[in-house]
N, C-alpha and C. Protein backbone atom coordinates (compact mmCIF):
# COMPACT_ATOMS: atom_id res chain seq x y z
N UNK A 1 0.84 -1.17 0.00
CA UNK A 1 0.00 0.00 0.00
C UNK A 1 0.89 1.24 0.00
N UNK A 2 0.50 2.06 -1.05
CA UNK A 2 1.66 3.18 -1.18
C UNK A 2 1.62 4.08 0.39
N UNK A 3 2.44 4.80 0.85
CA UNK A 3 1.94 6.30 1.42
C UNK A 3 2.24 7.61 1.42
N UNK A 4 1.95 8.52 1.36
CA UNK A 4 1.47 9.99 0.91
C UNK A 4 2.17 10.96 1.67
N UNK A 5 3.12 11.84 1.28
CA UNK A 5 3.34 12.63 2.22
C UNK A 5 2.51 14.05 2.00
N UNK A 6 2.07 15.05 3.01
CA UNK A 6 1.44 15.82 2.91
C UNK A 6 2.73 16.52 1.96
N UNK A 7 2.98 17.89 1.69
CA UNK A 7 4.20 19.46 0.99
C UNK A 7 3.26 20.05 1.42
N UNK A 8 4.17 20.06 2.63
CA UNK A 8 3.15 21.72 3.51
C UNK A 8 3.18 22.97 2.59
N UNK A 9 4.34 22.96 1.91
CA UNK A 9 4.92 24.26 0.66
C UNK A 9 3.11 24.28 -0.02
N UNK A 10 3.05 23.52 -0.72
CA UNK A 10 2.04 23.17 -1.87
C UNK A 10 0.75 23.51 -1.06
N UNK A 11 0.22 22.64 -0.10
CA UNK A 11 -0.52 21.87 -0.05
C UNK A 11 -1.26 23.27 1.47
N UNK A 12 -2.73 23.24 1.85
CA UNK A 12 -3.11 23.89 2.81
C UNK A 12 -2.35 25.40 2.81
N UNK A 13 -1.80 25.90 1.74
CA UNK A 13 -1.54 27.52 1.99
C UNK A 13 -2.83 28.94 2.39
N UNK A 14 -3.70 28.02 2.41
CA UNK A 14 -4.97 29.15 3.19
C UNK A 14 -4.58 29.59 4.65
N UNK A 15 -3.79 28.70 5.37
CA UNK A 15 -3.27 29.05 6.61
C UNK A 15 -1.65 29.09 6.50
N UNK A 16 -1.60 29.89 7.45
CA UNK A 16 0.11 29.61 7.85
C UNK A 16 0.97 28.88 7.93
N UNK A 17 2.20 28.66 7.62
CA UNK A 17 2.91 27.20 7.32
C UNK A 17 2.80 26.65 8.78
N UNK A 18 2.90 27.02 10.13
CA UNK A 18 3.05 26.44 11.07
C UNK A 18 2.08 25.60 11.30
N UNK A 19 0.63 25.99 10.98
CA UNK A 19 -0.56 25.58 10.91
C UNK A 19 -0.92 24.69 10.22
N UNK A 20 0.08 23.94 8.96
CA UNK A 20 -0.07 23.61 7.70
C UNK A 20 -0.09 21.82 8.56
N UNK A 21 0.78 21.58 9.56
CA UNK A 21 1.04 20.76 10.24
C UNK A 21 -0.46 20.22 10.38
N UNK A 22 -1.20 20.38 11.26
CA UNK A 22 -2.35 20.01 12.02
C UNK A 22 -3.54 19.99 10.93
N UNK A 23 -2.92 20.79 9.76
CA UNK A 23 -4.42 20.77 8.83
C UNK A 23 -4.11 19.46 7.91
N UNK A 24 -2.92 19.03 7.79
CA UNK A 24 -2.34 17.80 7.22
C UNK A 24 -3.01 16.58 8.29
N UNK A 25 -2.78 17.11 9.34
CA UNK A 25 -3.69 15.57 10.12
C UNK A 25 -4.62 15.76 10.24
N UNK A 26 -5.50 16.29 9.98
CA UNK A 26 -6.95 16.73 9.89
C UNK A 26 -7.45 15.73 8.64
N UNK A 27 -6.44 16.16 7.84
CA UNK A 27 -6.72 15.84 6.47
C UNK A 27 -6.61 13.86 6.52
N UNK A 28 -6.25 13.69 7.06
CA UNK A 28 -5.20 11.87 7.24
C UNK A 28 -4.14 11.39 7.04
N UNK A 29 -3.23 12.51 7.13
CA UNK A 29 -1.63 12.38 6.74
C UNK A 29 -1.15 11.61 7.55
N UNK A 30 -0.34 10.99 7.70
CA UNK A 30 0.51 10.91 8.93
C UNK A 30 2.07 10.57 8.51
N UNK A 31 2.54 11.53 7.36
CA UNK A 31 3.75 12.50 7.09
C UNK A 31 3.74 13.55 6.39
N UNK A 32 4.53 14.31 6.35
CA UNK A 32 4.34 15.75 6.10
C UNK A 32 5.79 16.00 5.28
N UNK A 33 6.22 16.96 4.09
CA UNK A 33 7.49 17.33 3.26
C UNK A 33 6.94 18.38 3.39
N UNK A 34 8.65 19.47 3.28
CA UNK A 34 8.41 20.94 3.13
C UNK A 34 9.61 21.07 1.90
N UNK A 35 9.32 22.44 1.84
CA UNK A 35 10.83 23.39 1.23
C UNK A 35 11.11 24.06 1.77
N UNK A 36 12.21 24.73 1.34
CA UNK A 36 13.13 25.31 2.74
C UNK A 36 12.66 25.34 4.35
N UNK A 37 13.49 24.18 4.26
CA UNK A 37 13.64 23.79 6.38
C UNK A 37 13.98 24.63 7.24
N UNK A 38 14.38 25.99 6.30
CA UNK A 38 15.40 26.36 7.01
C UNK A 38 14.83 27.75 7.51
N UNK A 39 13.80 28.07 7.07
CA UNK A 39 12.75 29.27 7.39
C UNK A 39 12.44 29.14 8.65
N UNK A 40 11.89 28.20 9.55
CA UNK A 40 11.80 27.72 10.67
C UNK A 40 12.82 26.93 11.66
N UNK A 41 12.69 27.36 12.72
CA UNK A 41 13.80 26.52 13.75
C UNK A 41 13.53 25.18 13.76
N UNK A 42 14.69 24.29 14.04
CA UNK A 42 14.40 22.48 14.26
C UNK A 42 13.38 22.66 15.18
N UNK A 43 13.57 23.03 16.61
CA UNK A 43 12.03 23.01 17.53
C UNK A 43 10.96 23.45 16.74
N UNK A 44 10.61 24.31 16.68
CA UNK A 44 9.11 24.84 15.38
C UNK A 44 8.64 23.33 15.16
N UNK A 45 9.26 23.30 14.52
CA UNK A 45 9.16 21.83 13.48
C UNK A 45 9.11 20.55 14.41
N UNK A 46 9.90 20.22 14.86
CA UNK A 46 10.05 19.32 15.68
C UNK A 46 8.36 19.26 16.20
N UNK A 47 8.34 20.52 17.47
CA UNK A 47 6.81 20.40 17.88
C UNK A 47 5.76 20.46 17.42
N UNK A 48 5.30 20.76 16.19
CA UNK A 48 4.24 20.40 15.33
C UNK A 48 4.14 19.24 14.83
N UNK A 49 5.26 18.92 15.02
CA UNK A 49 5.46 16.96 14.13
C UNK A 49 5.08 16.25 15.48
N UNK A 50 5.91 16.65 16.46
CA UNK A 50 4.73 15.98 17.71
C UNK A 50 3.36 15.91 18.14
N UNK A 51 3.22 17.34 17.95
CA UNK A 51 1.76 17.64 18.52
C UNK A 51 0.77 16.97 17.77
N UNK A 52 0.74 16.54 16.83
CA UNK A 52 0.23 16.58 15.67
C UNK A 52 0.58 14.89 15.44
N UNK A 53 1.33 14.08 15.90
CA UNK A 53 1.93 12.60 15.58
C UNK A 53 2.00 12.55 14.03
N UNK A 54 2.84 13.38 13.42
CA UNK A 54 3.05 13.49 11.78
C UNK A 54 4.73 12.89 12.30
N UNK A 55 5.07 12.29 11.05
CA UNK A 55 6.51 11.66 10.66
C UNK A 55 7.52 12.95 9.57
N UNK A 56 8.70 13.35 9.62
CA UNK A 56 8.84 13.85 8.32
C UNK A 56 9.03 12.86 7.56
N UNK A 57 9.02 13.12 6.16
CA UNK A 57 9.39 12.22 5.35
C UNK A 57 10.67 12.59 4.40
């Protein structure tokens, strides 16, 4: 069975990238790809991938 990563870049830009997290598990993700990592701190990131039980991919 294949699986899907959300591109927070692409994907849910009606909200804020931080936000992009939780609207991906809303959605049934359970991983998430960005572009530039580097806009945000490792924590940022880190805790939305927790809060949220998303994987990066």
């Amino acid at each position: 069975m294949p699986r899907f990563a959300a591109n927070l870049s692409m994907m849910f830009t009606e909200v804020p990238f931080i936000e992009r997290f939780a609207a991906a598990r809303k959605a049934g993700f359970d991983a998430v790809e960005f572009l530039f990592p580097y806009d945000y701190s490792t924590l940022q990131i880190q805790k939305q991938l927790e809060q949220n039980h998303l994987t990066l991919a």
